[in-house]
C-alpha atoms as a PDB file:
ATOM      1  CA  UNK A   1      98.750  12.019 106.499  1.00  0.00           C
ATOM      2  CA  UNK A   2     101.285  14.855 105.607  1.00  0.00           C
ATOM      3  CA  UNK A   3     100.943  16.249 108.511  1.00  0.00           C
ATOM      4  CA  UNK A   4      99.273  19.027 110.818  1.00  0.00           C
ATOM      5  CA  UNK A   5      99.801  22.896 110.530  1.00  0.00           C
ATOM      6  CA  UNK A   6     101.112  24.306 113.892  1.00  0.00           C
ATOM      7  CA  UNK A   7      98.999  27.353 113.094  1.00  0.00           C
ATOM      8  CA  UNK A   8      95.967  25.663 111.900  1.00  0.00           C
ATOM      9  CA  UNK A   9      96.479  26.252 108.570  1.00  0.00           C
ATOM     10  CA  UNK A  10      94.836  24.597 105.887  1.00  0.00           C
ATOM     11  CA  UNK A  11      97.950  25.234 103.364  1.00  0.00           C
ATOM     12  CA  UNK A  12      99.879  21.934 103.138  1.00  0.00           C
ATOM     13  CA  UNK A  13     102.903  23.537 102.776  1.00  0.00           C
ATOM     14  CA  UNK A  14     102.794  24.817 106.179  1.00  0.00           C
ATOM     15  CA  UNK A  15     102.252  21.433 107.925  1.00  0.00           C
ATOM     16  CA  UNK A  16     104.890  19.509 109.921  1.00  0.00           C
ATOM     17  CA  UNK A  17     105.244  15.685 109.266  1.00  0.00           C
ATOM     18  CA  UNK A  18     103.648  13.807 111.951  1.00  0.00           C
ATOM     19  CA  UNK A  19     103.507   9.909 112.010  1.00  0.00           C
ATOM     20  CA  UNK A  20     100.313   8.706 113.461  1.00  0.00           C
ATOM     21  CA  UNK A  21      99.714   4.772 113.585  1.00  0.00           C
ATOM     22  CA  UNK A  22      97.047   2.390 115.301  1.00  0.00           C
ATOM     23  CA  UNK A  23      95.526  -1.207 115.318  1.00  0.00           C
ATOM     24  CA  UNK A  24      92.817  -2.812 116.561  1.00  0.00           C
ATOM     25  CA  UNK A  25      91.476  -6.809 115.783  1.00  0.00           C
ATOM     26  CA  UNK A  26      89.363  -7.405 112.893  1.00  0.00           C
ATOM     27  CA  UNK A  27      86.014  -7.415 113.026  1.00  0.00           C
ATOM     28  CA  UNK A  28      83.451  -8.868 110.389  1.00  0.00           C
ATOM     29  CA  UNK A  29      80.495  -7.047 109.164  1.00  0.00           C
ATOM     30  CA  UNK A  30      78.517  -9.914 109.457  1.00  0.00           C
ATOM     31  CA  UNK A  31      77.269 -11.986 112.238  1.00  0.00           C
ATOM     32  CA  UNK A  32      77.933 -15.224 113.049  1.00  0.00           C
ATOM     33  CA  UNK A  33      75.028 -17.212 110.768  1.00  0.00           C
ATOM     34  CA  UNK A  34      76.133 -15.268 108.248  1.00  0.00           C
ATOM     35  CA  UNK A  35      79.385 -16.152 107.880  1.00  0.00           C
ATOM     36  CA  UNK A  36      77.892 -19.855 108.562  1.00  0.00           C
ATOM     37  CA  UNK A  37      75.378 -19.255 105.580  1.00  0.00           C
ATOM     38  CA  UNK A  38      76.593 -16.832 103.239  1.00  0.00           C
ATOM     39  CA  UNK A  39      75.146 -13.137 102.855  1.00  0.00           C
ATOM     40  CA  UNK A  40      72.637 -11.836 100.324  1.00  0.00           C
ATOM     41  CA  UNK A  41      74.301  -9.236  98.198  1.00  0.00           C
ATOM     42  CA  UNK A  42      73.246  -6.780  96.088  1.00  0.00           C
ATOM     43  CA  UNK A  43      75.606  -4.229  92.922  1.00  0.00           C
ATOM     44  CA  UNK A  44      74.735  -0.870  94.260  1.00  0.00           C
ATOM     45  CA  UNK A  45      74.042   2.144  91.765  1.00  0.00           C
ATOM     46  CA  UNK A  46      77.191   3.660  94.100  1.00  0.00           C
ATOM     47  CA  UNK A  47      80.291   4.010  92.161  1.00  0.00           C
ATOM     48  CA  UNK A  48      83.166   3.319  94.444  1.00  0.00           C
ATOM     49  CA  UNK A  49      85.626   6.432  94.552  1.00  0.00           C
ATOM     50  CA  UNK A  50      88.166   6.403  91.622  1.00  0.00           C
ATOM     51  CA  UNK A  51      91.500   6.300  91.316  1.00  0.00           C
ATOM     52  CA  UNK A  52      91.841   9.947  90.564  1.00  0.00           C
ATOM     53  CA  UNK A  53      90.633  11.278  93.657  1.00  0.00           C
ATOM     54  CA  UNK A  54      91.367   8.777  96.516  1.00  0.00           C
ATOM     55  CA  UNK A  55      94.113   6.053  95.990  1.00  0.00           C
ATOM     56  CA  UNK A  56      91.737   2.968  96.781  1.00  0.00           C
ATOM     57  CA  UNK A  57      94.971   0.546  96.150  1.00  0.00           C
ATOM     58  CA  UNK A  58      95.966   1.586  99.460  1.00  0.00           C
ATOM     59  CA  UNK A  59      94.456   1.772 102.994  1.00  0.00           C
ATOM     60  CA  UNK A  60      92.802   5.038 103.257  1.00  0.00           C
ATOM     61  CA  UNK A  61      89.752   4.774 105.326  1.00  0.00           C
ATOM     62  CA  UNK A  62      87.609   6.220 103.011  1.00  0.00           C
ATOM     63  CA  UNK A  63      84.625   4.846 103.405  1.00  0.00           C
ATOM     64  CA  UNK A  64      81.911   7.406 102.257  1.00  0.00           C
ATOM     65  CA  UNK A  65      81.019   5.355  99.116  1.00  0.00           C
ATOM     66  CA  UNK A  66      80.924   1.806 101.072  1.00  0.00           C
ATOM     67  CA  UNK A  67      78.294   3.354 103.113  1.00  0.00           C
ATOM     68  CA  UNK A  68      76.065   4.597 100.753  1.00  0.00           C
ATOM     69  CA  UNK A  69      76.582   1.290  98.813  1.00  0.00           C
ATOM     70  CA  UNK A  70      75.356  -0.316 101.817  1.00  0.00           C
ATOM     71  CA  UNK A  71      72.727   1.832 102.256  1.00  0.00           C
ATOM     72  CA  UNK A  72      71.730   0.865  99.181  1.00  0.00           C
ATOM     73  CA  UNK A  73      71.969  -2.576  99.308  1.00  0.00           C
ATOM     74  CA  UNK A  74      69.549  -2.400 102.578  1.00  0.00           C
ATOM     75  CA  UNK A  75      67.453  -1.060 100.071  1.00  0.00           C
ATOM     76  CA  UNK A  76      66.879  -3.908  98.068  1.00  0.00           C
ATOM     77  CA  UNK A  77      66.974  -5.805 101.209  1.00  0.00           C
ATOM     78  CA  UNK A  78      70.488  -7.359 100.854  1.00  0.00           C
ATOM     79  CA  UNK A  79      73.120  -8.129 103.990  1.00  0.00           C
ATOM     80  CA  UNK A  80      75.577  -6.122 102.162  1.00  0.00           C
ATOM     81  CA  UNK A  81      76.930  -4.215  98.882  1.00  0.00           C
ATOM     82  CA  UNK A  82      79.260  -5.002  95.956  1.00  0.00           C
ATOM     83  CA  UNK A  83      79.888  -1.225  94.245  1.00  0.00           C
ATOM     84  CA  UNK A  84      81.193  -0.408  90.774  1.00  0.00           C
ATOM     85  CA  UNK A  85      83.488   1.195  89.208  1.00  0.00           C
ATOM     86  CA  UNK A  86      83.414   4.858  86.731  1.00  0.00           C
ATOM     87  CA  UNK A  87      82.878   2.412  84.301  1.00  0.00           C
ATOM     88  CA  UNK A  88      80.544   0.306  85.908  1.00  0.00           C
ATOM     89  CA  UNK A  89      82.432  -2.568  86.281  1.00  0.00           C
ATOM     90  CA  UNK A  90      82.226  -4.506  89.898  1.00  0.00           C
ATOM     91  CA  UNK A  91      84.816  -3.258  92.161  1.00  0.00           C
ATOM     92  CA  UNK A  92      84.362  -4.527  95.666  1.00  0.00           C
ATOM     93  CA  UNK A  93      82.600  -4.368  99.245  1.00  0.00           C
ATOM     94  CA  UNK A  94      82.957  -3.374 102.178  1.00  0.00           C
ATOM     95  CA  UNK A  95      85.462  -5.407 103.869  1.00  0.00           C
ATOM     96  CA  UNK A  96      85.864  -7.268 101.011  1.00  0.00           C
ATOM     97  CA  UNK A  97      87.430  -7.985  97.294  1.00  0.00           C
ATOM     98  CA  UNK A  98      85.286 -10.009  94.821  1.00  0.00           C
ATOM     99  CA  UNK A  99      86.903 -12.549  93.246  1.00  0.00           C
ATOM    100  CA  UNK A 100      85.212 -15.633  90.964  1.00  0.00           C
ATOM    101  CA  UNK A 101      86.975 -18.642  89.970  1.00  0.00           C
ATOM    102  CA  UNK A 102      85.941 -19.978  86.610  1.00  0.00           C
ATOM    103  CA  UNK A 103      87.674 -23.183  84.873  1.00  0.00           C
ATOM    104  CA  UNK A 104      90.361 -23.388  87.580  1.00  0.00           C
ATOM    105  CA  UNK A 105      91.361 -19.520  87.398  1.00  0.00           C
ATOM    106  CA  UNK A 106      90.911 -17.036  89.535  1.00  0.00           C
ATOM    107  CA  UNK A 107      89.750 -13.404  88.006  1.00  0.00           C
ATOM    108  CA  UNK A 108      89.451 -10.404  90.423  1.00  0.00           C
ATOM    109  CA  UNK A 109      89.533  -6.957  88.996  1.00  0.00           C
ATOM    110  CA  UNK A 110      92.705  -5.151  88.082  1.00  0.00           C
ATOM    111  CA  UNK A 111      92.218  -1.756  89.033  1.00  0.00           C
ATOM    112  CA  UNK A 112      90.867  -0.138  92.397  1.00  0.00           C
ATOM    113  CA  UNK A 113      91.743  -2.853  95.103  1.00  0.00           C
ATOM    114  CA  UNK A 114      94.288  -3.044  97.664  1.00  0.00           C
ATOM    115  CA  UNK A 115      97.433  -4.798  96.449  1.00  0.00           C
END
């Protein structure tokens, strides 16, 4: 966050720098026989945000697309959501990377996750 206008401005050049930090345990998004049994998921038509507008190698708490993608995904009566990319690639879940291991080697997608 760059910080917060003392005169409620929405010009960024008028905010002052600000450091606001938090945490609070992890919680799953699935329950308890899930994580015992695996969850059904479903690619979502949602494209998760690019690069160019939100910086989705980072932790930014956007979350706008995830929810749709979920909302999708309870569509086609799946536990959860795996979106794409702009070029329809998969990207990732909520709460979670994808990653496959094929042959011994481990492939997860180079663009779009946290590092």
């Amino acid at each position: 966050m760059r910080g917060m206008s003392p005169t409620f401005s929405r010009a960024p050049r008028n905010a002052v720098n600000r450091l606001i930090a938090f945490a609070f345990p992890f919680g799953s998004v699935a329950i308890a026989e899930q994580l015992e049994n695996g969850l059904h998921a479903a690619i979502a038509l949602i494209v998760r945000i690019p690069p160019q507008s939100v910086d989705s190698t980072v932790k930014n708490y956007h979350w706008l697309d995830l929810i749709k993608g979920l909302y999708s995904a309870y569509d086609q009566s799946a536990d959860t959501a795996i979106l794409v990319d702009v070029n329809g690639n998969i990207s990732e879940g909520p709460v979670f990377d994808m990653i496959a291991v094929s042959d011994g080697k481990t492939w997860t997608s180079r663009h779009g996750v946290l590092k």
